[in-house]
N, C-alpha and C. Protein backbone atom coordinates (compact mmCIF):
# COMPACT_ATOMS: atom_id res chain seq x y z
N UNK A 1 82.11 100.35 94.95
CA UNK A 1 82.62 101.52 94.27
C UNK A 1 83.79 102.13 95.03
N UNK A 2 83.40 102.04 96.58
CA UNK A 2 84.61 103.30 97.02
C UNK A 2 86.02 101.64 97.19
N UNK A 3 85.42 100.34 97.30
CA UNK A 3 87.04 99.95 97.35
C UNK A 3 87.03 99.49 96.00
N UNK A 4 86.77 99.90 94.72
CA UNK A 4 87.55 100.07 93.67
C UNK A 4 88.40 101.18 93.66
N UNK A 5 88.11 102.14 94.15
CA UNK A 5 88.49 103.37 93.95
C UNK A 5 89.91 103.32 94.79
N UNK A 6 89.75 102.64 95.69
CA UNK A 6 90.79 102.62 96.95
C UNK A 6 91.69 101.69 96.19
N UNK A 7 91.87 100.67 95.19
CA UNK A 7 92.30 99.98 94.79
C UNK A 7 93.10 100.54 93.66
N UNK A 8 92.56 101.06 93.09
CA UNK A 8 92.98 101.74 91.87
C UNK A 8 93.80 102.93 92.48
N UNK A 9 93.68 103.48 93.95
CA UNK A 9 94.18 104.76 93.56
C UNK A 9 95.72 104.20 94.42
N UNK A 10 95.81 103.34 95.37
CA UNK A 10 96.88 102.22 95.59
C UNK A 10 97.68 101.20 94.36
N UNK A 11 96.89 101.36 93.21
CA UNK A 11 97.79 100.66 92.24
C UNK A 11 98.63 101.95 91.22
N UNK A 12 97.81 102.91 91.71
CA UNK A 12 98.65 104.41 90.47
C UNK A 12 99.77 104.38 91.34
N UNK A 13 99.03 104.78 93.10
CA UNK A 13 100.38 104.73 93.74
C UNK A 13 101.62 103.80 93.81
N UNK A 14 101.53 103.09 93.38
CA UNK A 14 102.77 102.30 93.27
C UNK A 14 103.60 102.02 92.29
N UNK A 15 102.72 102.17 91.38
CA UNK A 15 103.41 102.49 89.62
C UNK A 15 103.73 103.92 89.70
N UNK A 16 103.29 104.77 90.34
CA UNK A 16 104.33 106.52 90.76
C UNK A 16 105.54 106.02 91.88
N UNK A 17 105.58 105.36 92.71
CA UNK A 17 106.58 105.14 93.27
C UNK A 17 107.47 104.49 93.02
N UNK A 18 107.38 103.50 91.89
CA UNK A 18 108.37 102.71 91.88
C UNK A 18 108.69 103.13 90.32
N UNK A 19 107.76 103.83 89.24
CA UNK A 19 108.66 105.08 88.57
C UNK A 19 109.87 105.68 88.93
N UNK A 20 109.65 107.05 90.02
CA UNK A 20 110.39 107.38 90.30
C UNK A 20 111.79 106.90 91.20
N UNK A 21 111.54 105.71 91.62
CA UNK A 21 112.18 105.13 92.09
C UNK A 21 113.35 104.48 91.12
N UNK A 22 112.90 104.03 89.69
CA UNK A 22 113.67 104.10 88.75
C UNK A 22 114.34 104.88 88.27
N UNK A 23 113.61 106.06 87.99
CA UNK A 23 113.91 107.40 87.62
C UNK A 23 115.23 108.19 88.23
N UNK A 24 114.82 107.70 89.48
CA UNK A 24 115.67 108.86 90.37
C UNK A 24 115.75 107.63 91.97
N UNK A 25 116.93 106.48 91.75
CA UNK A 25 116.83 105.62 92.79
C UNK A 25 117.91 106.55 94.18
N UNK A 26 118.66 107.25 94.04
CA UNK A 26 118.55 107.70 95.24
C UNK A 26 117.58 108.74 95.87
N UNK A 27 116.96 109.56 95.23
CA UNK A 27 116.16 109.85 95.82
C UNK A 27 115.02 108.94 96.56
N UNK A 28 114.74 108.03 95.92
CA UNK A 28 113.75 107.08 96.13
C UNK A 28 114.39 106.37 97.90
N UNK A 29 116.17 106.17 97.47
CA UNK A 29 116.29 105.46 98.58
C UNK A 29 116.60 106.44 99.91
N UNK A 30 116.51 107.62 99.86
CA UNK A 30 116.48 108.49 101.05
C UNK A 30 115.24 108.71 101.50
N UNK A 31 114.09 108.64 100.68
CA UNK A 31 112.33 108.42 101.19
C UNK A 31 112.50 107.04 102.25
N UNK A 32 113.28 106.02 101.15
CA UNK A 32 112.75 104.67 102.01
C UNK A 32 114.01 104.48 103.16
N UNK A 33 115.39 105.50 103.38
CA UNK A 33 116.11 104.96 104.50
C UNK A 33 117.32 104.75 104.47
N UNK A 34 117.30 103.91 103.24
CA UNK A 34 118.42 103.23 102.72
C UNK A 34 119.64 104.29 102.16
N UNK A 35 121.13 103.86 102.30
CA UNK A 35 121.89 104.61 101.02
C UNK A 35 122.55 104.08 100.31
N UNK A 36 122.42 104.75 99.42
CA UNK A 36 122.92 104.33 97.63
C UNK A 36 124.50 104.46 96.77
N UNK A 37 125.18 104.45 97.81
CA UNK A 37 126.42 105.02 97.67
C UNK A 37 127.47 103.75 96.65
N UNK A 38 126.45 102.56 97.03
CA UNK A 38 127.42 101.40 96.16
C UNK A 38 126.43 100.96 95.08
N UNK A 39 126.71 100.50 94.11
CA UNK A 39 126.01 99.57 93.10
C UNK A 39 125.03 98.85 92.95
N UNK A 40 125.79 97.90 94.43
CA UNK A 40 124.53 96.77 95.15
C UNK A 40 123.55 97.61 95.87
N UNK A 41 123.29 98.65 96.09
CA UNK A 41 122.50 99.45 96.71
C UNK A 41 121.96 99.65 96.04
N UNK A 42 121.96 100.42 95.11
CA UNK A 42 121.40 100.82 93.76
C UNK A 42 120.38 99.48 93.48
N UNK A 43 120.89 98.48 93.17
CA UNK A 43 120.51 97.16 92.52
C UNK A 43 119.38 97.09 93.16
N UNK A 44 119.31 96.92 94.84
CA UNK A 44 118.25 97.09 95.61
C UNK A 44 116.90 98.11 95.41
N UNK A 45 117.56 99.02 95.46
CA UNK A 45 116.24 100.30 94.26
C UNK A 45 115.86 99.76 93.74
N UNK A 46 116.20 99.28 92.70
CA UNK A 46 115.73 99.00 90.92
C UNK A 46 114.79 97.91 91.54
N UNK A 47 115.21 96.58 92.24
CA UNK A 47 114.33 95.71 92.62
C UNK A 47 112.82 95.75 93.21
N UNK A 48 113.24 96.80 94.35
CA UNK A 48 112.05 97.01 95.01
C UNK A 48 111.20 98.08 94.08
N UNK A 49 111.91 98.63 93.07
CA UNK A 49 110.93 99.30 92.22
C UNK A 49 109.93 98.88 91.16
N UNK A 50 111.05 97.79 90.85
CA UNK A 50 110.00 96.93 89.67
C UNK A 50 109.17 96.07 90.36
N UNK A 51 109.43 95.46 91.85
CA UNK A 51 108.24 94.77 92.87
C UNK A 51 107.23 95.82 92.86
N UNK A 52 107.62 97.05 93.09
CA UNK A 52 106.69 98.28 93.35
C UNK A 52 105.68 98.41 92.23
N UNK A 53 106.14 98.27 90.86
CA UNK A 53 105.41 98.73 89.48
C UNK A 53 104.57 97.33 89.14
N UNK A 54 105.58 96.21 89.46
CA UNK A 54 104.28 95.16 89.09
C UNK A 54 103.51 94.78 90.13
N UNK A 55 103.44 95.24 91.39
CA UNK A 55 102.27 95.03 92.29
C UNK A 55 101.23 96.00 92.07
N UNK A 56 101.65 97.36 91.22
CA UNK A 56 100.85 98.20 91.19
C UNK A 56 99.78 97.91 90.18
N UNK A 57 100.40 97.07 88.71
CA UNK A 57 99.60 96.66 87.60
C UNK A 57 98.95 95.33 87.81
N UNK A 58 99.21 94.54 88.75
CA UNK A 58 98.27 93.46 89.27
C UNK A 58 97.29 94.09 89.77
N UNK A 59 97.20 94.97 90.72
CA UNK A 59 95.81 95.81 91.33
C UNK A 59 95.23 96.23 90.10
N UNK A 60 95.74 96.81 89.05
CA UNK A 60 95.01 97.32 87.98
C UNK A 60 94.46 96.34 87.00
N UNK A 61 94.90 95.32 86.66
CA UNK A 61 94.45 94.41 86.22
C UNK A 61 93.62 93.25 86.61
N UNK A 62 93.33 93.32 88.04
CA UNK A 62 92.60 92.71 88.90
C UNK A 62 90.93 93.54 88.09
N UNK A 63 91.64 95.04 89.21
CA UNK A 63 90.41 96.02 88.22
C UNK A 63 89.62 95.79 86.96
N UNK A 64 90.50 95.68 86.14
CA UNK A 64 90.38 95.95 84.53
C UNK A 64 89.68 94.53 84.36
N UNK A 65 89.93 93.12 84.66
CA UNK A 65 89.06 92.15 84.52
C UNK A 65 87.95 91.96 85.71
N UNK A 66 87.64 93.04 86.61
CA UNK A 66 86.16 92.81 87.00
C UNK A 66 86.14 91.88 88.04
N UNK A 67 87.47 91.37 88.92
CA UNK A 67 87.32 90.12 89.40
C UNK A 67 86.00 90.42 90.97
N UNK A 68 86.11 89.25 91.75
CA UNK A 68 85.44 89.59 92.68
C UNK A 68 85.92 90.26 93.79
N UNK A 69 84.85 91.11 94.67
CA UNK A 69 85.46 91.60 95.66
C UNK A 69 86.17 91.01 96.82
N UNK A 70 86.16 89.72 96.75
CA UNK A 70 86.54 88.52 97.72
C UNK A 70 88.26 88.86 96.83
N UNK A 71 88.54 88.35 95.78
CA UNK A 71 88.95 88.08 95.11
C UNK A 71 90.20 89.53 95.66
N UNK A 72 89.88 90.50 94.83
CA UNK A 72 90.85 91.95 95.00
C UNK A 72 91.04 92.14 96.37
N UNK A 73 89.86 91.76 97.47
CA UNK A 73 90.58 91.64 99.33
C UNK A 73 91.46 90.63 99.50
N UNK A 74 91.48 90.20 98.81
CA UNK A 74 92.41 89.03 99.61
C UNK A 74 94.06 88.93 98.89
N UNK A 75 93.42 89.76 98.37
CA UNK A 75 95.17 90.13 97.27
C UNK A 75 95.53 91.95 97.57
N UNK A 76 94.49 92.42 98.23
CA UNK A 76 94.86 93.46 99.04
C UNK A 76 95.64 92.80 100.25
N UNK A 77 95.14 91.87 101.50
CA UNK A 77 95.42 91.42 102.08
C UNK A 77 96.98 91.31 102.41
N UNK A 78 97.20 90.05 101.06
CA UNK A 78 98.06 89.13 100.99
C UNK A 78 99.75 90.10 100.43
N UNK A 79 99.12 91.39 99.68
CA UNK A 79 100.22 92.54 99.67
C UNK A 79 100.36 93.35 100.29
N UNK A 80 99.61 93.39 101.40
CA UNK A 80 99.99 94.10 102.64
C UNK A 80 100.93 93.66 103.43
N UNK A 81 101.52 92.44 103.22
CA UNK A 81 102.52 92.04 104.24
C UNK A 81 103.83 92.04 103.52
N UNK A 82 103.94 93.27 102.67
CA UNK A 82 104.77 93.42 101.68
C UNK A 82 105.56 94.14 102.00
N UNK A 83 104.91 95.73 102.73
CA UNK A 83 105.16 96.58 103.03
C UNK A 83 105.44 96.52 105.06
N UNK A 84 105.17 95.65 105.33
CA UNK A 84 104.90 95.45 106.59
C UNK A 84 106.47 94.29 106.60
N UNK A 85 106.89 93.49 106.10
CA UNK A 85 107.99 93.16 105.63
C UNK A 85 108.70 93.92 105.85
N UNK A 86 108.85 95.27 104.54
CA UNK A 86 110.41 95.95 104.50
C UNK A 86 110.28 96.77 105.87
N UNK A 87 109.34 97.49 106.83
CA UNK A 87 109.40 98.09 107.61
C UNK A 87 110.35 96.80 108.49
N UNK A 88 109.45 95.99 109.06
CA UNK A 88 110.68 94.90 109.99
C UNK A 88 112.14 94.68 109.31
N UNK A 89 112.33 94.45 107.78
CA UNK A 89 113.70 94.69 107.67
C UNK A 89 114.68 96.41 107.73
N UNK A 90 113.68 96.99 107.69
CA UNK A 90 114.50 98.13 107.72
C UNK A 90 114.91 98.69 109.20
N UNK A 91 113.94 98.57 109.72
CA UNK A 91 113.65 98.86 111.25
C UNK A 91 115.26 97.95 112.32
């Protein structure tokens, strides 16, 4: 129960972040570091936002079909080195 909950509330979060990240990509890119002053910058937003929105609806759809808890850890796991990624590239 509580790592559904943890799952689900990590997949809203990311479909809210990479919303607004669409919504409003420089704001988005002064949270994450980056600036947005050229096009190709921009482009970069939009990317990491729609990575952001469909990693968020794979967690939810993991959910929504019931898979196993083996199953949703190891795809917790395996998208954790997602975020652990852009920190080493940004860094």
């Amino acid at each position: 129960m509580i790592a559904n909950t943890a799952v689900a509330l990590i997949g809203i979060g990311l479909l809210a972040i990479g919303a607004l990240a669409i919504a409003a990509p420089e704001m988005a890119a002064l949270m994450f570091g980056v600036p947005t002053q050229t096009t190709e910058a921009r482009a970069y937003v939009w990317a990491t936002a729609t990575r952001d929105v469909a990693i968020g609806c794979w967690f939810l759809v993991l959910l929504a079909l019931r898979v196993s808890r083996q199953a949703l850890g190891a795809s917790l796991i395996v998208m954790a080195l997602i975020p652990v990624g852009d920190f080493v590239n940004v860094y």
